[in-house]
PDB file of N, CA and C in Angstrom:
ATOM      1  N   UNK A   1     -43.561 -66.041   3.543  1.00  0.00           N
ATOM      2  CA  UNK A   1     -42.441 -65.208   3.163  1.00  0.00           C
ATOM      3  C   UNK A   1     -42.903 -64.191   2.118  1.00  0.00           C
ATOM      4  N   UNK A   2     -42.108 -62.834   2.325  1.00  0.00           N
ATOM      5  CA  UNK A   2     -42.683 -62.195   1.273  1.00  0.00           C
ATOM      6  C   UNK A   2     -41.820 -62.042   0.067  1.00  0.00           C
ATOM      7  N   UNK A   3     -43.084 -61.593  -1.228  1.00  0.00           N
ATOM      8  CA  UNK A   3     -42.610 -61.613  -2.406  1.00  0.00           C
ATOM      9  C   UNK A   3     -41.243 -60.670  -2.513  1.00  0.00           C
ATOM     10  N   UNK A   4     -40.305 -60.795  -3.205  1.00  0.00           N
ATOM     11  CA  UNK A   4     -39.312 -59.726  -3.203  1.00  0.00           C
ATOM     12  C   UNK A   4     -39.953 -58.834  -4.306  1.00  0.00           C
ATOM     13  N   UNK A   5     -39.324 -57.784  -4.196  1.00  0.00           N
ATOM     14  CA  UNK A   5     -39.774 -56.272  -4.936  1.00  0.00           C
ATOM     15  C   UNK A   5     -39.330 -56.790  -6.549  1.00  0.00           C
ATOM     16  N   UNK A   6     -40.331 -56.284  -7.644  1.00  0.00           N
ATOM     17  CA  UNK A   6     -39.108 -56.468  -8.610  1.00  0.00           C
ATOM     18  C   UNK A   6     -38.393 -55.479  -9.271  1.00  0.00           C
ATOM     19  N   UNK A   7     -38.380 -54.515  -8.696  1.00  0.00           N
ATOM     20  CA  UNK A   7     -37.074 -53.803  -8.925  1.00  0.00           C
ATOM     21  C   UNK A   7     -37.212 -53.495  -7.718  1.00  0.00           C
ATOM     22  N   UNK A   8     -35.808 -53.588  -6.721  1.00  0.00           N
ATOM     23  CA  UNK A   8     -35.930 -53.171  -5.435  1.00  0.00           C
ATOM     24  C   UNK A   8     -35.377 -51.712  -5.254  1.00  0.00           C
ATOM     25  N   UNK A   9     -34.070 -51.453  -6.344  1.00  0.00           N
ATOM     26  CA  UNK A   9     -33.398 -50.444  -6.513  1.00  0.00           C
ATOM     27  C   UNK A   9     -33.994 -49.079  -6.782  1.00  0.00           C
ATOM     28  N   UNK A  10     -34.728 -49.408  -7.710  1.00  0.00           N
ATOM     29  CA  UNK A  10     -36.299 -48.608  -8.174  1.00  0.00           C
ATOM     30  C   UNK A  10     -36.460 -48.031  -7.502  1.00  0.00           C
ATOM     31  N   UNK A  11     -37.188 -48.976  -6.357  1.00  0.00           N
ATOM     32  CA  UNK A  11     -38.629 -48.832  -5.809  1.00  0.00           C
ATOM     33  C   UNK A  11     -37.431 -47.907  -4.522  1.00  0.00           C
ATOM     34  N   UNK A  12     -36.719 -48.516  -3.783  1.00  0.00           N
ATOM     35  CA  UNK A  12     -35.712 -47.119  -3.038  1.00  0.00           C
ATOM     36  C   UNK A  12     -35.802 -45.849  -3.635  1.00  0.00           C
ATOM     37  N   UNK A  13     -35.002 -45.994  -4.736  1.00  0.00           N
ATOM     38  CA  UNK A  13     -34.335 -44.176  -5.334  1.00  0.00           C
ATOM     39  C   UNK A  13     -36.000 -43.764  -5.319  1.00  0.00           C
ATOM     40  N   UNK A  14     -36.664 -44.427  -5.815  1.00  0.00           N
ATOM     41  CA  UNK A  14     -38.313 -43.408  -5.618  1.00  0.00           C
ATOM     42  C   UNK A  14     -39.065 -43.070  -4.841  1.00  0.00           C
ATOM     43  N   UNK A  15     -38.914 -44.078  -3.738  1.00  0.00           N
ATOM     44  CA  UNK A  15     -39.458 -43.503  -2.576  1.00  0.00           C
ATOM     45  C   UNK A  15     -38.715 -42.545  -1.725  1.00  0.00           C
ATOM     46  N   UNK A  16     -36.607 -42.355  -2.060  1.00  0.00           N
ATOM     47  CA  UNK A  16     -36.094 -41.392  -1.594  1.00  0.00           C
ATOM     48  C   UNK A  16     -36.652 -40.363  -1.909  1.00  0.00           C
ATOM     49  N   UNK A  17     -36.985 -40.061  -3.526  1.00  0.00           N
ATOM     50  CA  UNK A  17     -37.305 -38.863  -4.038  1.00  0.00           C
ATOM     51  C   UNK A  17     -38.815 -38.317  -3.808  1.00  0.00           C
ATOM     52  N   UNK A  18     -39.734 -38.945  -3.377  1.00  0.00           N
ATOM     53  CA  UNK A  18     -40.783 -38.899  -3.445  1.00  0.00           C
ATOM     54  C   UNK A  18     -41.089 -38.245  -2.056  1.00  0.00           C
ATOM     55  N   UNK A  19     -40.123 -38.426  -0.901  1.00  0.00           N
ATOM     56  CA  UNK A  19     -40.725 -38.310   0.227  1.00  0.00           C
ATOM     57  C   UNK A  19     -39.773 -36.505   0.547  1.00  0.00           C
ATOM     58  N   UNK A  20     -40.412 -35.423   0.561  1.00  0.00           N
ATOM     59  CA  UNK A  20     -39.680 -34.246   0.636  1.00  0.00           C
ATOM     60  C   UNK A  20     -38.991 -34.082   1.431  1.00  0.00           C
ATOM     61  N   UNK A  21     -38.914 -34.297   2.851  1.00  0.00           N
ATOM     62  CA  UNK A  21     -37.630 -33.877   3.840  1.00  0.00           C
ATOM     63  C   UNK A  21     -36.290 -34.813   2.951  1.00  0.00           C
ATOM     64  N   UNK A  22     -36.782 -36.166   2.532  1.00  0.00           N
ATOM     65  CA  UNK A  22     -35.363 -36.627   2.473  1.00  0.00           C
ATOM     66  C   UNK A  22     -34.791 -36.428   0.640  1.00  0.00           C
ATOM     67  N   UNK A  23     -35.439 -35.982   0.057  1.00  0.00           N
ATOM     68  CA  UNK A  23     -35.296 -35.605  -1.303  1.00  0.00           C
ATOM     69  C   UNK A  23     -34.589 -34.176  -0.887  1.00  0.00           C
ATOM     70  N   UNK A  24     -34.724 -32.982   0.100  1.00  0.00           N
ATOM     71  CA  UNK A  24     -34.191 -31.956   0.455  1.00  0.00           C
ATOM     72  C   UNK A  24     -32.763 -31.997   0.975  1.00  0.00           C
ATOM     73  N   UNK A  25     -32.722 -33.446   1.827  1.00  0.00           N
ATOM     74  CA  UNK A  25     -31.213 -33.746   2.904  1.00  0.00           C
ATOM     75  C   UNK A  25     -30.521 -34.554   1.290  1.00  0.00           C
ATOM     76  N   UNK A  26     -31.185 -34.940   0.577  1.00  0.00           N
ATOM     77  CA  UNK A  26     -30.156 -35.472  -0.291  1.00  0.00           C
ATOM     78  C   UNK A  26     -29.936 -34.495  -1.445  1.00  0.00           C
ATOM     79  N   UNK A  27     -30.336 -33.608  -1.787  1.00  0.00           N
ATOM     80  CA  UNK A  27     -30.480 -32.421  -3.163  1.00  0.00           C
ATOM     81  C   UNK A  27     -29.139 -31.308  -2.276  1.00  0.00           C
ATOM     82  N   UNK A  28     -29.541 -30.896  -0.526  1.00  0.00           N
ATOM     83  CA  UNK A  28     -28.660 -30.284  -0.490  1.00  0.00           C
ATOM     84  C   UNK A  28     -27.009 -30.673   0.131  1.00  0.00           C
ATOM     85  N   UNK A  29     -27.003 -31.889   0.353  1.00  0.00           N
ATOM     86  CA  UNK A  29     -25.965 -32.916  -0.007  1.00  0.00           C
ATOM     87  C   UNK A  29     -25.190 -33.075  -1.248  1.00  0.00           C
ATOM     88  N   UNK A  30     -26.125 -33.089  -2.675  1.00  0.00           N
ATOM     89  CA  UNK A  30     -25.091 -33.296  -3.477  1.00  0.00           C
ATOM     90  C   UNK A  30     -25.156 -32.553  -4.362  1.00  0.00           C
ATOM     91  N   UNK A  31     -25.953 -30.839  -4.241  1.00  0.00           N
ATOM     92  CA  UNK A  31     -25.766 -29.730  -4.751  1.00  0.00           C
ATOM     93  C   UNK A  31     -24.496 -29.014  -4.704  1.00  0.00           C
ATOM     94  N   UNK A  32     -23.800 -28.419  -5.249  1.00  0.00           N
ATOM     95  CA  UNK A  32     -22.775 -27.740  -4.898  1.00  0.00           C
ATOM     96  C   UNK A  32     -23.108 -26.388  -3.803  1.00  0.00           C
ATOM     97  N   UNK A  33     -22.506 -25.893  -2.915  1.00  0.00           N
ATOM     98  CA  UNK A  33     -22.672 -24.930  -2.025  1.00  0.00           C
ATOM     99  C   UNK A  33     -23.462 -24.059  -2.650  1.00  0.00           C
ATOM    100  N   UNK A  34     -22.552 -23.454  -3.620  1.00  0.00           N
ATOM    101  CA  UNK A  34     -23.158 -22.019  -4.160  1.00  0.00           C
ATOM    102  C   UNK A  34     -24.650 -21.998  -4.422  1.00  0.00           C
ATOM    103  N   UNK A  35     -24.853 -23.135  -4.529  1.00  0.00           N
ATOM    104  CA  UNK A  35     -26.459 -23.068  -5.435  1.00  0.00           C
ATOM    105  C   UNK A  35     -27.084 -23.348  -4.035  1.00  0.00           C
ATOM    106  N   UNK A  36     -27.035 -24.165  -2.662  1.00  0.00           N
ATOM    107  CA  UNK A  36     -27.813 -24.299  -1.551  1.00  0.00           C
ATOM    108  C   UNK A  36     -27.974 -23.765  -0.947  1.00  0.00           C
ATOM    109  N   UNK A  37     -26.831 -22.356  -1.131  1.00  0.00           N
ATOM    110  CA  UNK A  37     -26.663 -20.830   0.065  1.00  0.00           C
ATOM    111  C   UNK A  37     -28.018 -19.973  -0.533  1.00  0.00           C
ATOM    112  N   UNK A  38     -28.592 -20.145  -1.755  1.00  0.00           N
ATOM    113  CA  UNK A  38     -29.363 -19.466  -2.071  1.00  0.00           C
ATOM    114  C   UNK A  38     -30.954 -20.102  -2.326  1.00  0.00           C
ATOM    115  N   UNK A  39     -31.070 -21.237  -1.975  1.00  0.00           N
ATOM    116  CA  UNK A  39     -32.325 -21.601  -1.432  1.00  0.00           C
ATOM    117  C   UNK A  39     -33.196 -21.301  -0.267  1.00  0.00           C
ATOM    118  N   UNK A  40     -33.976 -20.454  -0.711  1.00  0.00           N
ATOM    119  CA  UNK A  40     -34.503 -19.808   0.948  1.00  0.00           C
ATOM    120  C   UNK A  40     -35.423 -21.527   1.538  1.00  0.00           C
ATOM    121  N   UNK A  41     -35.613 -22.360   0.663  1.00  0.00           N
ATOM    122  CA  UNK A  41     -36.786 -23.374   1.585  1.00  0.00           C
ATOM    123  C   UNK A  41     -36.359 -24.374   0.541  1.00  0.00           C
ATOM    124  N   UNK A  42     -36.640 -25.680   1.840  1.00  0.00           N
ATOM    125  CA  UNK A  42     -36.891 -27.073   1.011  1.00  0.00           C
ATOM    126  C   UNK A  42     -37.118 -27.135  -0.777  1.00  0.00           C
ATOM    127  N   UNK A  43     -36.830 -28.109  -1.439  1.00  0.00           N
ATOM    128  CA  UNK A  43     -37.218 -28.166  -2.559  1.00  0.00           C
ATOM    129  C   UNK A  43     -38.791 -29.024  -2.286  1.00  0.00           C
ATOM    130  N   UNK A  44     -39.619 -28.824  -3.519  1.00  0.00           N
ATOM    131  CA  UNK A  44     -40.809 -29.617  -3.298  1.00  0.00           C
ATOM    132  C   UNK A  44     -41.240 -30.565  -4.613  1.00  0.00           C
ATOM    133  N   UNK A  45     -41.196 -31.910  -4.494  1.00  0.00           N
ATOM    134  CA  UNK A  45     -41.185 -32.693  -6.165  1.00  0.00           C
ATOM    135  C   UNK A  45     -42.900 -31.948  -6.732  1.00  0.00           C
ATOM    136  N   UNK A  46     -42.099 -31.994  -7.824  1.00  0.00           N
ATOM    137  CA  UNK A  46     -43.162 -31.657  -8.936  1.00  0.00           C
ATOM    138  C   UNK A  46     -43.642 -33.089  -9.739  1.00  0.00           C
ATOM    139  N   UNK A  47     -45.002 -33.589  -9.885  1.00  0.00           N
ATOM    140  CA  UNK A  47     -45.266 -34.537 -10.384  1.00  0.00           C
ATOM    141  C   UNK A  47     -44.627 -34.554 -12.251  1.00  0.00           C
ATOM    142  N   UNK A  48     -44.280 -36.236 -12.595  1.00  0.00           N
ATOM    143  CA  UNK A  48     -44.190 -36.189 -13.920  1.00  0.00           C
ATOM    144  C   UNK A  48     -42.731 -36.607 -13.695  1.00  0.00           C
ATOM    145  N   UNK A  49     -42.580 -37.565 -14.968  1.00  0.00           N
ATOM    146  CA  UNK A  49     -40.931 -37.934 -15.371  1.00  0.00           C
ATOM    147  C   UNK A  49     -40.943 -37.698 -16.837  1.00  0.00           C
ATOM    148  N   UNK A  50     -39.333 -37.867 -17.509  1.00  0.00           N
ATOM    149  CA  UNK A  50     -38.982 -37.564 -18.659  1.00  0.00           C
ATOM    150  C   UNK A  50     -38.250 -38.649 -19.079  1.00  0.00           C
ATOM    151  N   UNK A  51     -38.301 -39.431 -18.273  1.00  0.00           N
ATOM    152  CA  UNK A  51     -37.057 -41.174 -18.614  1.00  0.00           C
ATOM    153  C   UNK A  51     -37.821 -41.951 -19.270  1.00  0.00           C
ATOM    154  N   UNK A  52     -37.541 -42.323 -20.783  1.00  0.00           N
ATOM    155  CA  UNK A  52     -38.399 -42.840 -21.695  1.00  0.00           C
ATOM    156  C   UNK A  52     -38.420 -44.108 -20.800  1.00  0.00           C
ATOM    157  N   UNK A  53     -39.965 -44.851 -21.137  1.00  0.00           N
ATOM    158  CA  UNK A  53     -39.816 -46.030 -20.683  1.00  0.00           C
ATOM    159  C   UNK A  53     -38.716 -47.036 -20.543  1.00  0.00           C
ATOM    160  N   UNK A  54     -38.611 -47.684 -21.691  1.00  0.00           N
ATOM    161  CA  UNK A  54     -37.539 -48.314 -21.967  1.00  0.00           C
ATOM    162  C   UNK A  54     -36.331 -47.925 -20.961  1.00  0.00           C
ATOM    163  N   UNK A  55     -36.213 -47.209 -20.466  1.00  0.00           N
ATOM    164  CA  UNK A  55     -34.947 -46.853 -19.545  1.00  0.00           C
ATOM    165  C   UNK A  55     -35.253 -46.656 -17.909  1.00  0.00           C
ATOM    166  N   UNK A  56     -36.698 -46.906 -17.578  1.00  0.00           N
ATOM    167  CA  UNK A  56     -37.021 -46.809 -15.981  1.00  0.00           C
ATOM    168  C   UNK A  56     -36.456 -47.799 -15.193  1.00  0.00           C
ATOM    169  N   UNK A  57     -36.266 -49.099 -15.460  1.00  0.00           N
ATOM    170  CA  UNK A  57     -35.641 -50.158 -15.070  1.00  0.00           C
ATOM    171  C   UNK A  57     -34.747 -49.526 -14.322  1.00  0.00           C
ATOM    172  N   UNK A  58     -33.810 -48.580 -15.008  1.00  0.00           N
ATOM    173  CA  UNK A  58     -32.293 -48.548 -14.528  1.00  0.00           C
ATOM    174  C   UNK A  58     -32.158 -47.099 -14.411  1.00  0.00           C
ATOM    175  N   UNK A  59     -33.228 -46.545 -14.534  1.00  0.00           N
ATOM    176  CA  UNK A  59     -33.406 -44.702 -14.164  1.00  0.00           C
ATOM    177  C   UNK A  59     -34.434 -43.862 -13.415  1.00  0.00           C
ATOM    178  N   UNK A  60     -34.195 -43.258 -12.566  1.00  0.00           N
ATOM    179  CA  UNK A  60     -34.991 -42.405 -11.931  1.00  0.00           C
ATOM    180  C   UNK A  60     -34.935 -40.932 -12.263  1.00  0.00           C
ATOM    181  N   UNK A  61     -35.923 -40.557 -12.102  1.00  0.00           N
ATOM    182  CA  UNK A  61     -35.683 -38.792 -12.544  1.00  0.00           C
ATOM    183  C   UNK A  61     -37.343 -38.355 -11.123  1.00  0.00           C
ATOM    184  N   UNK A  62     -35.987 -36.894 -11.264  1.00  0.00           N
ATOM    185  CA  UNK A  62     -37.597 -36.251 -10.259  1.00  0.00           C
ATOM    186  C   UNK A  62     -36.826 -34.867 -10.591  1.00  0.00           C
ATOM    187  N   UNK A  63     -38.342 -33.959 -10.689  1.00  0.00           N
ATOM    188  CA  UNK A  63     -38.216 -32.504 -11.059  1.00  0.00           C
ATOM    189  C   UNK A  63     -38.950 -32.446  -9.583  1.00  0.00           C
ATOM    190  N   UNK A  64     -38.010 -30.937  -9.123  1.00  0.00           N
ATOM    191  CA  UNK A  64     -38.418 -30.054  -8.256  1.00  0.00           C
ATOM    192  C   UNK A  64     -38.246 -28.781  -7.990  1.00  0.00           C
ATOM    193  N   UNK A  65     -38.727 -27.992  -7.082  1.00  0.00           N
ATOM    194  CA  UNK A  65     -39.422 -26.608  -7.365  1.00  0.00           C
ATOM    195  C   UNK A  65     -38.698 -25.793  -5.957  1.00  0.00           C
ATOM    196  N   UNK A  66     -38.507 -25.110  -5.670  1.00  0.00           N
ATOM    197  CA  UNK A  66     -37.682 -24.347  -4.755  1.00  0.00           C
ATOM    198  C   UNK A  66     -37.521 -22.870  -5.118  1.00  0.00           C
ATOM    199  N   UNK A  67     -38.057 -22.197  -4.326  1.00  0.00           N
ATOM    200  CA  UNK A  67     -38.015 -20.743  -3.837  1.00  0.00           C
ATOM    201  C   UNK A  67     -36.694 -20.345  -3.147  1.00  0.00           C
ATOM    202  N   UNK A  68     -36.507 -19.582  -3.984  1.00  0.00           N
ATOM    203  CA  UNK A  68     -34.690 -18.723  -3.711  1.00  0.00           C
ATOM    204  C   UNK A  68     -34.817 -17.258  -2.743  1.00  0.00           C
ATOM    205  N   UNK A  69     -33.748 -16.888  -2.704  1.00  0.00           N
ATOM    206  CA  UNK A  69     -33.740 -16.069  -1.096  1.00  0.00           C
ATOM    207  C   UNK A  69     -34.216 -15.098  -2.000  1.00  0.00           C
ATOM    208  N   UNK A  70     -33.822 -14.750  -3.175  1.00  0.00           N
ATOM    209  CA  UNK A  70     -34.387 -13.672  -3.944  1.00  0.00           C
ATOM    210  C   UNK A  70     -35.464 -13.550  -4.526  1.00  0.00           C
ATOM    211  N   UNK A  71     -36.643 -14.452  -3.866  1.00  0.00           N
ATOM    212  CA  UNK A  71     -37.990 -14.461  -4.364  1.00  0.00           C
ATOM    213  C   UNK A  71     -38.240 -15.411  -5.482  1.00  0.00           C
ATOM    214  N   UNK A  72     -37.356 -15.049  -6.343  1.00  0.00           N
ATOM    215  CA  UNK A  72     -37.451 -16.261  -7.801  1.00  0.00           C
ATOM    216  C   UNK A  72     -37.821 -17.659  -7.384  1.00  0.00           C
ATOM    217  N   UNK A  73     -38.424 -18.208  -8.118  1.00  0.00           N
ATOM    218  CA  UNK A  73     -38.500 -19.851  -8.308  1.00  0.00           C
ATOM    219  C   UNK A  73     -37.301 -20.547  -9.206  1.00  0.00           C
ATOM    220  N   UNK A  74     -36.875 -21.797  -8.755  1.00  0.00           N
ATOM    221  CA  UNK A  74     -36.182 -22.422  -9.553  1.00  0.00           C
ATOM    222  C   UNK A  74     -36.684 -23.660  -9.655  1.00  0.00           C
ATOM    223  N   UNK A  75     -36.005 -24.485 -11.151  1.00  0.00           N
ATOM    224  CA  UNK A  75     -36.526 -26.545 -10.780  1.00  0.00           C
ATOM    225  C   UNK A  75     -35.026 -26.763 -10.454  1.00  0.00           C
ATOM    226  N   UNK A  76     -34.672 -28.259 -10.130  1.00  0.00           N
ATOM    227  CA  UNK A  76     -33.811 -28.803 -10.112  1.00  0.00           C
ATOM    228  C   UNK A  76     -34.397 -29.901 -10.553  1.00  0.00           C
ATOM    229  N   UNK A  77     -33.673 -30.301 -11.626  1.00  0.00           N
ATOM    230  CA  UNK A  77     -33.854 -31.820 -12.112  1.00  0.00           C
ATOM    231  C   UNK A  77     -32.763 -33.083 -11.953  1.00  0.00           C
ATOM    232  N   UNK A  78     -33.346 -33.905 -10.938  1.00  0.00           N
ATOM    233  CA  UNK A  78     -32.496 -34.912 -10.295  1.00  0.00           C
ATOM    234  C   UNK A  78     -32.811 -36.084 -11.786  1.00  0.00           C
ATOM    235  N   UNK A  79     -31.639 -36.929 -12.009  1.00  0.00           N
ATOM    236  CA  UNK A  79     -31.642 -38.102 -12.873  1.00  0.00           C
ATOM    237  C   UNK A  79     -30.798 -39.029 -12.494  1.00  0.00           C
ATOM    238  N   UNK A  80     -31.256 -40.269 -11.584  1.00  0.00           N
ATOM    239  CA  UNK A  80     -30.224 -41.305 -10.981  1.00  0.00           C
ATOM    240  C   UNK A  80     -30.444 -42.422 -11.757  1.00  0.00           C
ATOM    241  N   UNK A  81     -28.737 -42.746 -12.427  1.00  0.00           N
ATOM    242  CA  UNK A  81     -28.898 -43.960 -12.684  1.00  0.00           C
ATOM    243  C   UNK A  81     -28.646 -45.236 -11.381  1.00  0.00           C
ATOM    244  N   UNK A  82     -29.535 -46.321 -11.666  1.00  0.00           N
ATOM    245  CA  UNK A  82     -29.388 -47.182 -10.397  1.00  0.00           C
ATOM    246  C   UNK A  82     -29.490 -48.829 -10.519  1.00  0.00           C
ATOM    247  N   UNK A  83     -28.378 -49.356 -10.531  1.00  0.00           N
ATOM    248  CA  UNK A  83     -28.474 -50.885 -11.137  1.00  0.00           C
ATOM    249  C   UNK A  83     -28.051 -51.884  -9.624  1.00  0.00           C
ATOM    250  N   UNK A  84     -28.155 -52.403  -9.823  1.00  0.00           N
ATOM    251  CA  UNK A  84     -28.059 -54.034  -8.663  1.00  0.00           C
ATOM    252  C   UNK A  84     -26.145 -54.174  -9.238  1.00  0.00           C
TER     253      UNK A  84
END
């Protein structure tokens, strides 16, 4: 039998965010319109978090990078809290 994960919740929200098509179907899901009409392409994660240790248990964060119809670059910084 296998070991269970020990954080299973974790180890989900990070591999959602980690993997780009589905970090894109979920960013332009729970972006508001206005801001997704003007993404010319996918967002793409940028390595690195900002969630002090002490708080990874029960937090995820992912920065990402996305090119707008108007040439500009933008980040979006995702921060999920996620408990059992």
């Amino acid at each position: 039998m296998a070991k269970p994960l020990p954080n299973p919740h974790d180890t989900l929200f990070k591999a959602l965010l980690e993997d780009p098509g589905r970090a894109a179907v979920l960013l332009r899901e729970s972006l508001p319109a206005a801001l997704t009409k003007r993404m010319a392409e996918d967002p793409v994660p940028v390595e690195g978090s900002f969630v002090d240790e002490a708080l990874r248990d029960t937090h995820s964060d992912r920065l990402f990078q996305v090119r707008l119809r108007d040439g500009r670059t933008a980040f979006v910084y995702t921060l999920i809290e996620h408990k059992s």
